[in-house]
Protein backbone atom coordinates (compact mmCIF):
# COMPACT_ATOMS: atom_id res chain seq x y z
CA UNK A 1 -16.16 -13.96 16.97
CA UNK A 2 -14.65 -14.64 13.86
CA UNK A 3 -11.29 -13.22 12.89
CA UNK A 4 -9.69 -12.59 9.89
CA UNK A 5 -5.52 -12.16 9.24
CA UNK A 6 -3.70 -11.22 6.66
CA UNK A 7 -0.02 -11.32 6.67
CA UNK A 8 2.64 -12.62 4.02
CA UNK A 9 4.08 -14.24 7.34
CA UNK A 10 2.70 -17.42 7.95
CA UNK A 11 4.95 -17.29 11.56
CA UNK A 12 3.24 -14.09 12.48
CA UNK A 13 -0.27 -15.64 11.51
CA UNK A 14 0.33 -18.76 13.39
CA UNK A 15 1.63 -16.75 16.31
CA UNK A 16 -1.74 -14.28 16.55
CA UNK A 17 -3.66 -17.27 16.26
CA UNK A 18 -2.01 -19.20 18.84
CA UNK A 19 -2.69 -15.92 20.97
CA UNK A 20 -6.64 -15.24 20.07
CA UNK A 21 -8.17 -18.90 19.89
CA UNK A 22 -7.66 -18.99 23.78
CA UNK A 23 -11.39 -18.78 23.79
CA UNK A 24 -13.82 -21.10 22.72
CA UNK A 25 -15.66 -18.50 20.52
CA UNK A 26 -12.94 -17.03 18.71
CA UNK A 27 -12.37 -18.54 15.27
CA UNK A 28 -9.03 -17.28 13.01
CA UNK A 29 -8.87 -17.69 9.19
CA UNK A 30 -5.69 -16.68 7.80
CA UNK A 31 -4.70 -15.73 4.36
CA UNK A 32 -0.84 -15.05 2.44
CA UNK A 33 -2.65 -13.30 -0.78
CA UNK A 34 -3.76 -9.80 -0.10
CA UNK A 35 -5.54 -10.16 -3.90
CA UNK A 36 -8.20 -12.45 -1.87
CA UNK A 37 -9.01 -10.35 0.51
CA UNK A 38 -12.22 -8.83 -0.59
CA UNK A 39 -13.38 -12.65 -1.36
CA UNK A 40 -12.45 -13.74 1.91
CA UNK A 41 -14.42 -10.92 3.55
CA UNK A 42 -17.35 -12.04 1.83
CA UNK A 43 -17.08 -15.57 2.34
CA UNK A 44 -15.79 -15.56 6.48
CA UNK A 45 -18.10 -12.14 7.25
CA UNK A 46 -15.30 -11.42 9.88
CA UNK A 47 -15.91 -9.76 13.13
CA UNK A 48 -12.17 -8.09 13.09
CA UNK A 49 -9.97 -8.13 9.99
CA UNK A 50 -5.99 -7.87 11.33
CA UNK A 51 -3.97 -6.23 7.73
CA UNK A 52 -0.18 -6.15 7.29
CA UNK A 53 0.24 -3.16 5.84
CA UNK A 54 3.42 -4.13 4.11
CA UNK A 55 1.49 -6.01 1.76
CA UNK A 56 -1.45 -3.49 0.56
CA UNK A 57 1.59 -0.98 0.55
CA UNK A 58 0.95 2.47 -1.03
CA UNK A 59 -3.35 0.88 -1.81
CA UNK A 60 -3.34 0.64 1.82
CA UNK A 61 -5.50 3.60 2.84
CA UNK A 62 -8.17 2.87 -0.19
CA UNK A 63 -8.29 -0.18 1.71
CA UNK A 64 -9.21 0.82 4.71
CA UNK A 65 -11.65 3.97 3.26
CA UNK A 66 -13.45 0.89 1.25
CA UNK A 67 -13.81 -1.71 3.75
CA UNK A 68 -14.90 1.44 5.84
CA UNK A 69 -17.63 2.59 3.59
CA UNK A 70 -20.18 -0.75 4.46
CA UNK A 71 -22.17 -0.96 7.32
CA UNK A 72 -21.72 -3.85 8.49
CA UNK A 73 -17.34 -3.41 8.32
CA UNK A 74 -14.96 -5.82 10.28
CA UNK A 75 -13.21 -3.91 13.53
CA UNK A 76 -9.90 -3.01 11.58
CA UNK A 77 -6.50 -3.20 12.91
CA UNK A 78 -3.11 -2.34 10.69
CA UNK A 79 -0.11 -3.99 11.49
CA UNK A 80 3.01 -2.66 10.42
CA UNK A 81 7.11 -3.13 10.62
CA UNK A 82 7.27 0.67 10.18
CA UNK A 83 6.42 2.80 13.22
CA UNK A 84 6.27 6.43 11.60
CA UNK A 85 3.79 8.41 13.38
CA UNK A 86 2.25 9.94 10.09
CA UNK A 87 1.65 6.69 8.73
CA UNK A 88 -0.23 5.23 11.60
CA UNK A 89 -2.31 8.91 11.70
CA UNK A 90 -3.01 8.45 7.82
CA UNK A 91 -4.29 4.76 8.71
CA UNK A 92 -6.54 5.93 11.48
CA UNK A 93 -7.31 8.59 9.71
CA UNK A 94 -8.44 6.66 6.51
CA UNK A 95 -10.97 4.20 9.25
CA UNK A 96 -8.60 2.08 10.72
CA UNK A 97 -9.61 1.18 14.17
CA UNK A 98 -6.27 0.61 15.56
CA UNK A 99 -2.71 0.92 14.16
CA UNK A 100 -0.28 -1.55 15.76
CA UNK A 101 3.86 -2.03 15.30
CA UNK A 102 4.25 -5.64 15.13
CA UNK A 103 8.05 -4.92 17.18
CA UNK A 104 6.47 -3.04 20.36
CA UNK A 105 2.74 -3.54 19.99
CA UNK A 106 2.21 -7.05 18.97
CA UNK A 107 1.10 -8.15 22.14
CA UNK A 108 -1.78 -5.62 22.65
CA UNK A 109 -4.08 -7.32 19.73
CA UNK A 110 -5.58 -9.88 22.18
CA UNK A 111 -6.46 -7.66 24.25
CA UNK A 112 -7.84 -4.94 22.10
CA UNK A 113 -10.08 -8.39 20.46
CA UNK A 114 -11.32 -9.28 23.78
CA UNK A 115 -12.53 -5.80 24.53
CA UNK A 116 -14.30 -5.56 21.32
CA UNK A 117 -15.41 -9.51 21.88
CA UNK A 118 -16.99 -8.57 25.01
CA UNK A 119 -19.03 -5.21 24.02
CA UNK A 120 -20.40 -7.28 21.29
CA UNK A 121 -21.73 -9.98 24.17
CA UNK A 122 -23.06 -6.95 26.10
């Protein structure tokens, strides 16, 4: 399963990494430049793409509606510093698969990415 983060926090990506290449057949590419993101995509193919969505900010839902619109889109989880219900409904809402404070939450990810690792093995 290949994974794809990205975060202007290069703590935060080291610290989701540390916690999803437990397994053998995860693999985590990282990336600091939101701008890349659509080349990255294309060049990794990710399985699950992990977003801060402090840095799309207010492009964040056209994001999530584009990367929604192929086929063949990543699993797609928001992270945020900025719990507000209505923004995490507008993200889900938009194709988001999960919406996740990185305060309170941040510990769920692995195990929402071994869930979805495991119905793609069966």
């Amino acid at each position: 399963m290949r994974i794809l983060i990205v975060d202007r926090s290069a703590l935060i990506c080291e610290r989701l990494a540390t916690m999803l290449c437990s397994r053998n057949d995860v693999e985590v590419v990282a990336i600091y430049d939101v701008g890349m993101i659509y080349e990255s995509i294309n060049k990794f193919s990710p399985d699950v793409l992990i977003i801060d969505t402090d840095m799309v900010g207010a492009g964040g839902m056209g994001l999530v509606r584009n990367l929604k619109q192929h086929n063949a889109s990543p699993i797609l989880i928001m992270l945020t510093n900025h719990s507000i219900s209505q923004y995490r409904r507008r993200y889900l809402d938009a194709g988001a698969d999960f919406h996740f404070d990185k305060a309170y939450e941040f510990n769920k990810i692995p195990d929402v990415v071994n869930c979805m690792r495991l119905q793609r093995a069966g």
